[in-house]
Protein backbone atom coordinates (compact mmCIF):
# COMPACT_ATOMS: atom_id res chain seq x y z
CA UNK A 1 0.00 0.00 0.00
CA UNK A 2 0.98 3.83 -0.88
CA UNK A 3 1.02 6.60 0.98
CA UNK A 4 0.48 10.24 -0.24
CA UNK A 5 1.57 13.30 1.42
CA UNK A 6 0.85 16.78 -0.17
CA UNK A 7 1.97 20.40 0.74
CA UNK A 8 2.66 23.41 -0.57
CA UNK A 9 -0.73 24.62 -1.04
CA UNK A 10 -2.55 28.24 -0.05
CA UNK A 11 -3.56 31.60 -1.28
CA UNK A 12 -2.07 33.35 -4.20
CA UNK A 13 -2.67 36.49 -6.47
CA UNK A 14 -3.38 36.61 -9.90
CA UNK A 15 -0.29 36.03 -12.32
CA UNK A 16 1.71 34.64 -8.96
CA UNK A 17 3.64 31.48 -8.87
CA UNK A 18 2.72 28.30 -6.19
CA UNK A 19 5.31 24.65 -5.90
CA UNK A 20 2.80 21.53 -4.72
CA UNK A 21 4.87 18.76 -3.55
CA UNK A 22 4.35 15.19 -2.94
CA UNK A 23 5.96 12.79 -1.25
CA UNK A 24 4.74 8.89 -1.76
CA UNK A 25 5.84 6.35 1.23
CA UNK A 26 4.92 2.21 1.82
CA UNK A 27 5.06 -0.14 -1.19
CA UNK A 28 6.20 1.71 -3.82
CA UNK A 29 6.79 0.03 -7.61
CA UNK A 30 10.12 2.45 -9.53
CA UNK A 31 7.55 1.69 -12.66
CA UNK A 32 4.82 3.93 -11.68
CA UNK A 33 3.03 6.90 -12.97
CA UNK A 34 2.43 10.19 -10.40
CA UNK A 35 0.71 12.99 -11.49
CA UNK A 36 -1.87 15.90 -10.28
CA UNK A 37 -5.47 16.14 -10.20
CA UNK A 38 -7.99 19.16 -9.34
CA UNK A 39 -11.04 19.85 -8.37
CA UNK A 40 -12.36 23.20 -8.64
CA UNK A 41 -15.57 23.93 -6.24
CA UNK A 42 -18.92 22.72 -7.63
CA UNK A 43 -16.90 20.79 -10.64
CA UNK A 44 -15.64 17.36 -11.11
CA UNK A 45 -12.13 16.29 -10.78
CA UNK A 46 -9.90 17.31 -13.53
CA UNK A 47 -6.75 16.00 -14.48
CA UNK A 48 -3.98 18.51 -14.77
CA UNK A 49 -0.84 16.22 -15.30
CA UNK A 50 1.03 12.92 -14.93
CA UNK A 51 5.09 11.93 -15.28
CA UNK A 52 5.80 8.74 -15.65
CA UNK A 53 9.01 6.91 -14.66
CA UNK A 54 9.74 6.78 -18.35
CA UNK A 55 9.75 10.74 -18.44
CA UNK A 56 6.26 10.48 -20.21
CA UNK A 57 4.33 13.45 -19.52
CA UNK A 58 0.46 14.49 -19.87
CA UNK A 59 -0.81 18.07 -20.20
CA UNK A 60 -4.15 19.77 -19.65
CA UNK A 61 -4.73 22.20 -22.01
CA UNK A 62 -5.48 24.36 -19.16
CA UNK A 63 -2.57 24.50 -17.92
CA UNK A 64 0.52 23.48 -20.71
CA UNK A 65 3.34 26.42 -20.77
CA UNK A 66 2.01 27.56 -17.56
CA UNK A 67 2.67 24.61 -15.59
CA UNK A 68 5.56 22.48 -14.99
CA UNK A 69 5.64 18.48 -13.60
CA UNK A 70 8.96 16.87 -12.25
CA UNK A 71 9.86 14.26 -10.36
CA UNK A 72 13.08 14.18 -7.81
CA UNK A 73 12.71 10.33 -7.90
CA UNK A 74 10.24 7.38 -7.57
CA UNK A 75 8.64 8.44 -4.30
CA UNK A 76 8.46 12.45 -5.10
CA UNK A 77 6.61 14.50 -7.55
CA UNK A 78 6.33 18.45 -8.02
CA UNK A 79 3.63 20.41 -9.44
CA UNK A 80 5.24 23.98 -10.59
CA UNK A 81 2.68 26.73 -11.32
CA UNK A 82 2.94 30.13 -12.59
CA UNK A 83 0.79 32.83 -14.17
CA UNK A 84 -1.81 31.50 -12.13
CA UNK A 85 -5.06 32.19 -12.69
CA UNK A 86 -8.83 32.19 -10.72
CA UNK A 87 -9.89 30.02 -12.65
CA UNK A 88 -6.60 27.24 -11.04
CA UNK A 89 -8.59 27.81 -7.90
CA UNK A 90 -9.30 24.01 -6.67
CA UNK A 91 -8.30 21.38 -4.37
CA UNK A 92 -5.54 19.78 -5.65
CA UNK A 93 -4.88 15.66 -5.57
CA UNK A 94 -2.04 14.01 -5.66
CA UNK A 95 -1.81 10.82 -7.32
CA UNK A 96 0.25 7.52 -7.51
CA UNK A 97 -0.34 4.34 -10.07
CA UNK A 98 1.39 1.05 -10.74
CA UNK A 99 0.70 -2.48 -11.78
CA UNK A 100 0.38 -2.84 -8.16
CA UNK A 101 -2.38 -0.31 -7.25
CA UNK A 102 -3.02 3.11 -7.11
CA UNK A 103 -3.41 5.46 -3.88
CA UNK A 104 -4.75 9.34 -4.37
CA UNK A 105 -3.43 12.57 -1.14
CA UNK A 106 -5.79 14.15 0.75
CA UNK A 107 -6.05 17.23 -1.25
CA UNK A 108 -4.68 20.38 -0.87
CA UNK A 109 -6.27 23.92 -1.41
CA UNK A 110 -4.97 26.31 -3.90
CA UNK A 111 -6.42 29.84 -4.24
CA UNK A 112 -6.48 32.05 -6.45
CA UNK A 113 -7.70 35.99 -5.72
CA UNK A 114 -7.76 38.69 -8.15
């Protein structure tokens, strides 16, 4: 089983910049996919992007060349995001997948205030 821990959310202005982190723990597979999801309030959850171990990556339109996924290792992914915009404002998800099983973070709030 796979842990998830997220941080690095919180309140932002318009056009400012905001690092999620997140740090996976327990039975972790080096193949895997992590990635981010959102959820804005009153929506559904969104994908906004995944890095696999290959160096694969997955976009939202939403959110390509603003932006950025990377990975320290296995275990750690990084959700870089600038030129942020109201519209970003969500609870953001970590997530983890292998052959073995997937495990989703608690969530973390992002917000965005013009």
């Amino acid at each position: 089983q796979v842990q998830l821990v997220e941080s690095g959310g919180g309140l932002v202005q318009v056009g400012g910049s905001l690092r999620l982190s997140c740090v996976a723990s327990g039975s972790i597979f080096a193949i895997n996919t992590m990635g981010w999801y959102r959820q804005p309030p009153g929506k559904a959850r969104e994908l906004v992007a995944t890095l696999a171990d290959s160096g694969s990556v997955n976009y939202a339109d939403s959110v390509k060349d603003r932006f950025t996924i990377a990975r320290d290792n296995a275990k750690t992914v990084y959700l870089h995001m600038t030129k942020l915009k109201p519209e970003d404002t969500a609870v953001y998800y970590c997530h983890y997948e292998s052959i073995f099983g997937s495990a989703w973070g608690q969530g973390t709030q992002v917000k965005v205030s013009s």
